[in-house]
N, C-alpha and C. Protein backbone atom coordinates (compact mmCIF):
# COMPACT_ATOMS: atom_id res chain seq x y z
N UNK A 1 105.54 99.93 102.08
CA UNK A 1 106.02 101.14 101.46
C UNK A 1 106.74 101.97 102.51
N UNK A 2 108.22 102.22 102.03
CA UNK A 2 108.59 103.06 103.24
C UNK A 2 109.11 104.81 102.45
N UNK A 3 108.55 105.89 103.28
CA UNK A 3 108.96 106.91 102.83
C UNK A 3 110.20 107.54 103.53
N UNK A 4 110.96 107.57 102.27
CA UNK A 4 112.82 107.62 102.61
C UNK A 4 112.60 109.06 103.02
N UNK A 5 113.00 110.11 103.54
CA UNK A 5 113.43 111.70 104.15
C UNK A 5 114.52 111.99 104.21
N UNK A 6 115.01 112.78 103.61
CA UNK A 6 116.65 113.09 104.01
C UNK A 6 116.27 115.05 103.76
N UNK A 7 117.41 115.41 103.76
CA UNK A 7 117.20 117.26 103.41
C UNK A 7 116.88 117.43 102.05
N UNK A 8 117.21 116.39 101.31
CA UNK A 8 117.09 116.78 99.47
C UNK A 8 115.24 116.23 99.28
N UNK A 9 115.23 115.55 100.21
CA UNK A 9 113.45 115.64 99.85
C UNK A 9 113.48 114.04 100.64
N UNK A 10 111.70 114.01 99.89
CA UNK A 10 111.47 112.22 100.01
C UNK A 10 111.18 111.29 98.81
N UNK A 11 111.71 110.31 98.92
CA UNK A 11 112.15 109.32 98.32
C UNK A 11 110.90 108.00 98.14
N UNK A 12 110.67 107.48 97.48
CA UNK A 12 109.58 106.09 98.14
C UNK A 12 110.70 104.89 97.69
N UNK A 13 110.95 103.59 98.72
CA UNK A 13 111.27 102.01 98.48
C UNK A 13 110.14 101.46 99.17
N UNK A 14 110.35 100.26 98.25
CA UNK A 14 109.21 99.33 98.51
C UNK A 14 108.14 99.62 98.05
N UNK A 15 108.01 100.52 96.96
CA UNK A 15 106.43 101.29 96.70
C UNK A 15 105.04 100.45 96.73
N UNK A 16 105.86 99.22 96.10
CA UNK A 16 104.38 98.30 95.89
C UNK A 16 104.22 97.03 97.25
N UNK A 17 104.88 97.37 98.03
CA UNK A 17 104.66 96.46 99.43
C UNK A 17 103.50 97.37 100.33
N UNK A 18 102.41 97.20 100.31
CA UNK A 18 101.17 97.60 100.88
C UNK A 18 100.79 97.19 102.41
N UNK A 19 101.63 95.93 102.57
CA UNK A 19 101.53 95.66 103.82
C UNK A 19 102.32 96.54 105.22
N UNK A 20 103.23 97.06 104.82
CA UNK A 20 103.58 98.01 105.50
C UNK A 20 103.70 99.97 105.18
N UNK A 21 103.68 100.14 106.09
CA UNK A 21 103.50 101.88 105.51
C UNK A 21 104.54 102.78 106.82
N UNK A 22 106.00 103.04 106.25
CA UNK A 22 106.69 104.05 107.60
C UNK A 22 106.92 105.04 106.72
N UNK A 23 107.59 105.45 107.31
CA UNK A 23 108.74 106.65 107.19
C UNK A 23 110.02 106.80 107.79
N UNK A 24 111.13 106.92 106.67
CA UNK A 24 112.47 106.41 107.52
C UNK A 24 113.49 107.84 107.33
N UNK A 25 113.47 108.40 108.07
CA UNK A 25 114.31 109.61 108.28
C UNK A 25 115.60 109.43 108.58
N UNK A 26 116.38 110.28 107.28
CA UNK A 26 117.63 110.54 108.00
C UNK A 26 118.44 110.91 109.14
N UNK A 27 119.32 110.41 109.81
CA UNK A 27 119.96 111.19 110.87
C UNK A 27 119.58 112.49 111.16
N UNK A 28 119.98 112.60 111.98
CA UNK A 28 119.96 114.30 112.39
C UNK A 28 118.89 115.28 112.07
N UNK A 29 117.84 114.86 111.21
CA UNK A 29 116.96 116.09 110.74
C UNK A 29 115.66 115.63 112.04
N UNK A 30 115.47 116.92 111.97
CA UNK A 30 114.51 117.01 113.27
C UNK A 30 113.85 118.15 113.27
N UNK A 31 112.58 118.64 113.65
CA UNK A 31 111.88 119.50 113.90
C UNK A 31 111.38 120.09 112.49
N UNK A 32 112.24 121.94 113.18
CA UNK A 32 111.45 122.15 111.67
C UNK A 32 111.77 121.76 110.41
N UNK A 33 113.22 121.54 110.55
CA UNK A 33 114.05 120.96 109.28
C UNK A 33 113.40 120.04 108.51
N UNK A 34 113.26 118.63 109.52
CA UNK A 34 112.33 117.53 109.02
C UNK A 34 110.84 117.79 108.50
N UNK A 35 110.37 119.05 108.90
CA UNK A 35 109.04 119.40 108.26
C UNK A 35 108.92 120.05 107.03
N UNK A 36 109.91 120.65 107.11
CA UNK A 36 111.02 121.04 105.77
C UNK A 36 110.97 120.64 104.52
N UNK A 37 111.65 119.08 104.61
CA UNK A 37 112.23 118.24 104.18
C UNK A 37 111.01 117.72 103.24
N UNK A 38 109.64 117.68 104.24
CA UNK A 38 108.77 117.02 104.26
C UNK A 38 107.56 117.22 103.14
N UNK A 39 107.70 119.34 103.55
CA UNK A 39 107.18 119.57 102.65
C UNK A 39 105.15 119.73 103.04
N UNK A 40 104.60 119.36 101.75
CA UNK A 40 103.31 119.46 101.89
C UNK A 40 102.82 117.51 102.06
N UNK A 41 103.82 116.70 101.85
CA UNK A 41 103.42 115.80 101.89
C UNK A 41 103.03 115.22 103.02
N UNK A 42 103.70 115.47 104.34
CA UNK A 42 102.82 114.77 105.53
C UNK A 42 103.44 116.17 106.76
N UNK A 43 102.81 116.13 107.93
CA UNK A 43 102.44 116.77 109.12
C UNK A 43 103.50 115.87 110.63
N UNK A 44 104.04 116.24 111.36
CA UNK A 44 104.28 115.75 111.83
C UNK A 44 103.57 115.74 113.26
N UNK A 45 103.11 114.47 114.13
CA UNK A 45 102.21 114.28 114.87
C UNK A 45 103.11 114.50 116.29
N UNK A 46 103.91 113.21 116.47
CA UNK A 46 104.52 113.09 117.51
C UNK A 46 105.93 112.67 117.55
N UNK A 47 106.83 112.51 118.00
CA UNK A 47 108.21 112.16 118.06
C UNK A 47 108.10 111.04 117.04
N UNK A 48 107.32 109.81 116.75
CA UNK A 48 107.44 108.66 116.12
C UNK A 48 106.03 108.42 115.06
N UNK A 49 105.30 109.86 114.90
CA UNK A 49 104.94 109.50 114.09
C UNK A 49 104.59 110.37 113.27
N UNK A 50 103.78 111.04 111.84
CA UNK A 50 103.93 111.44 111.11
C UNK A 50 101.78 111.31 110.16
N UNK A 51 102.02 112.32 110.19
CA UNK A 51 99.99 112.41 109.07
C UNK A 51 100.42 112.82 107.69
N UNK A 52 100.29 111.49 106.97
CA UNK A 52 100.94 111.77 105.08
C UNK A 52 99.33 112.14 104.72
N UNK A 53 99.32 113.31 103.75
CA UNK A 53 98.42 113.75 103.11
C UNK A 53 98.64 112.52 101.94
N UNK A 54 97.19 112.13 101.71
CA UNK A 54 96.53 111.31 100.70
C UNK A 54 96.91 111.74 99.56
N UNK A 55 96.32 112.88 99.29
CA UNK A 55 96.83 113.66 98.14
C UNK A 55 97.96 114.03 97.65
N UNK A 56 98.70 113.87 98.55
CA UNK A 56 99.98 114.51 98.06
C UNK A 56 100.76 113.25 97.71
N UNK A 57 100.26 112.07 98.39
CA UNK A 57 101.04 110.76 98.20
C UNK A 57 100.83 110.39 96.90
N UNK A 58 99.45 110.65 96.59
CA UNK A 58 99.36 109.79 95.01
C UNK A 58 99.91 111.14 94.19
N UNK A 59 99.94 111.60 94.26
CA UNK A 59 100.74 112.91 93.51
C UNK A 59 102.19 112.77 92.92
N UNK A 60 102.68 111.53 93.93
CA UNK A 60 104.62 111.53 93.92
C UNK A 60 104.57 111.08 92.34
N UNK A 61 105.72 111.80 91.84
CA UNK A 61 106.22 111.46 90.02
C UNK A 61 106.68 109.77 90.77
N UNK A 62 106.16 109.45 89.66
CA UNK A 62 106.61 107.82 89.22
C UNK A 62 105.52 106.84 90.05
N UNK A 63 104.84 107.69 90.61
CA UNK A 63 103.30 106.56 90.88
C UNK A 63 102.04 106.93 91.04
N UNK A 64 102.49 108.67 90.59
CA UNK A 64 100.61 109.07 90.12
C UNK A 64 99.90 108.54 88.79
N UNK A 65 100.86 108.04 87.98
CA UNK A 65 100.33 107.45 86.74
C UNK A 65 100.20 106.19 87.04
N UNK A 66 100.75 105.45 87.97
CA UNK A 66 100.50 103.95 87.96
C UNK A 66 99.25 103.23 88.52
N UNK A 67 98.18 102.39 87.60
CA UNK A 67 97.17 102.69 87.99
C UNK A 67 96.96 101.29 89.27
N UNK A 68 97.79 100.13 89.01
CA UNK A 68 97.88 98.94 90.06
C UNK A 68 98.48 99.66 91.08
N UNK A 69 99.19 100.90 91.27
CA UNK A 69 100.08 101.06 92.51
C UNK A 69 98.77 102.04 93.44
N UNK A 70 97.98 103.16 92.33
CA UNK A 70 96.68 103.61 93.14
C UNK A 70 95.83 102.70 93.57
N UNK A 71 95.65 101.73 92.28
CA UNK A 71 94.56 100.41 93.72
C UNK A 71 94.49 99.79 94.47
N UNK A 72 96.12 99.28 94.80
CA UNK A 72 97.49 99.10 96.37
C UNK A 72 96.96 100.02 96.68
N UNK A 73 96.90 101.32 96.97
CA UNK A 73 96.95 102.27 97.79
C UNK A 73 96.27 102.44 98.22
N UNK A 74 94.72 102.66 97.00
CA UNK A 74 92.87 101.75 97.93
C UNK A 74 93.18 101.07 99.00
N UNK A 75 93.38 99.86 98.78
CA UNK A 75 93.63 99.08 99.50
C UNK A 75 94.56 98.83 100.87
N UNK A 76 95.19 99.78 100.52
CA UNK A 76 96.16 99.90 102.22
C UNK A 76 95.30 100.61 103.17
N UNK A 77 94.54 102.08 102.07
CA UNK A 77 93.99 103.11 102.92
C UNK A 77 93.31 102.65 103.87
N UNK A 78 92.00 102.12 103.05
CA UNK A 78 90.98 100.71 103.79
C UNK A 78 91.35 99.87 105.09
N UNK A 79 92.35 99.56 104.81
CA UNK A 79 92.48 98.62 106.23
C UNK A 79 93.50 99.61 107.21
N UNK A 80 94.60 100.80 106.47
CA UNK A 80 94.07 101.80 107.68
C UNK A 80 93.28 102.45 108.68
N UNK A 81 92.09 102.59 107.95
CA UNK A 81 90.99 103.03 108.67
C UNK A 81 90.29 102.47 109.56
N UNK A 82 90.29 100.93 109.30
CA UNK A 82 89.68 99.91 110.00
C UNK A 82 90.41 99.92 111.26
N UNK A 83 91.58 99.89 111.72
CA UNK A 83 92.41 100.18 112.50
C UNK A 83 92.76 102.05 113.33
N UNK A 84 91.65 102.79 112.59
CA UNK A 84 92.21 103.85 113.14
C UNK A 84 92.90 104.65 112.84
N UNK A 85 94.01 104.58 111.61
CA UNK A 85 95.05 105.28 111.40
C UNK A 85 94.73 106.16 109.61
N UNK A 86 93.73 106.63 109.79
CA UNK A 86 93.06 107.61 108.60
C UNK A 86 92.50 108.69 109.52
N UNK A 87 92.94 109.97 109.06
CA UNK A 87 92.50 110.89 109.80
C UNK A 87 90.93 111.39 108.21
N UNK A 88 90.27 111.12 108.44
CA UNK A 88 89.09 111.39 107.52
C UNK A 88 89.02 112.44 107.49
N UNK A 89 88.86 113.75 108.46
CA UNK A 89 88.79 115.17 108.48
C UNK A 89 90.04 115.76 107.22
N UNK A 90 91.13 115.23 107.77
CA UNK A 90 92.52 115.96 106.90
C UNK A 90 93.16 115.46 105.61
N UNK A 91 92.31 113.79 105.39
CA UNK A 91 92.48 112.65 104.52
C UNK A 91 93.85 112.43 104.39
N UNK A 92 94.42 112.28 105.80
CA UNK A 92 95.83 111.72 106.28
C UNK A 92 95.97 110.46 106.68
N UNK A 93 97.23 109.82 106.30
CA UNK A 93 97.03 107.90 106.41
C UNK A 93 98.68 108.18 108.03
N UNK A 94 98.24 107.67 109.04
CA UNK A 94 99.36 107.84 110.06
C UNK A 94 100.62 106.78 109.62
N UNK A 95 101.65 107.32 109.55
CA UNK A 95 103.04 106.70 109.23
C UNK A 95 103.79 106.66 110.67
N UNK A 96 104.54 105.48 111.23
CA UNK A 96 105.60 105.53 111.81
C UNK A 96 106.74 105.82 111.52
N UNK A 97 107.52 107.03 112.54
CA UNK A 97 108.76 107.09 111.60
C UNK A 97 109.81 106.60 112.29
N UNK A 98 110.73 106.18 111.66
CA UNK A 98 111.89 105.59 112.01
C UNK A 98 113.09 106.19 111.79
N UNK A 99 114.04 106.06 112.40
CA UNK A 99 115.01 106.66 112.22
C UNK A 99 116.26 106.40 111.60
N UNK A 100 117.15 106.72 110.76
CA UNK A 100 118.32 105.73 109.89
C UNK A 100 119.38 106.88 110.33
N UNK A 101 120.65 106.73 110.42
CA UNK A 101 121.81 106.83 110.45
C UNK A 101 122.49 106.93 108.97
């Protein structure tokens, strides 16, 4: 699942690919802009990476109703955690972000 960012908001491709989880930012947005952009849906950590609120993810129109895409999402969370990358206190899943042109 990669979460698209540009200034008009974020976007999801790949929604139902569970095996991966980024974030792919437009050119040029940076700082506060990109937090902006971002909204309530994730926090930004460090230059390359990014804390998506749980909540706000299953929230996105076109896959809070889908009930196979929430039990993908079980399922990604899970082996996030196993690895480290669930902040349990803030119930944030860590995204890499990437950058697009």
């Amino acid at each position: 699942m990669i979460l698209v960012v540009s200034a008009s908001g974020v976007t999801v491709e790949q929604a139902h690919d569970f095996k991966r989880f980024a974030m792919a930012v437009a050119g040029g947005l940076e700082g506060a802009e990109l937090q902006h952009a971002l909204g309530r849906l994730a926090t930004l950590a460090e230059e390359d990476h990014a804390w998506v609120s749980e909540t706000a993810l299953r929230s996105m129109p076109g896959l809070r109703d889908d009930e196979a895409w929430q039990k993908g999402l079980d399922g990604m969370i899970a082996y996030a955690r196993r690895h480290g990358w669930v902040d349990d206190t803030t119930q944030a899943i860590r995204a890499h972000i990437e950058r697009r042109d």
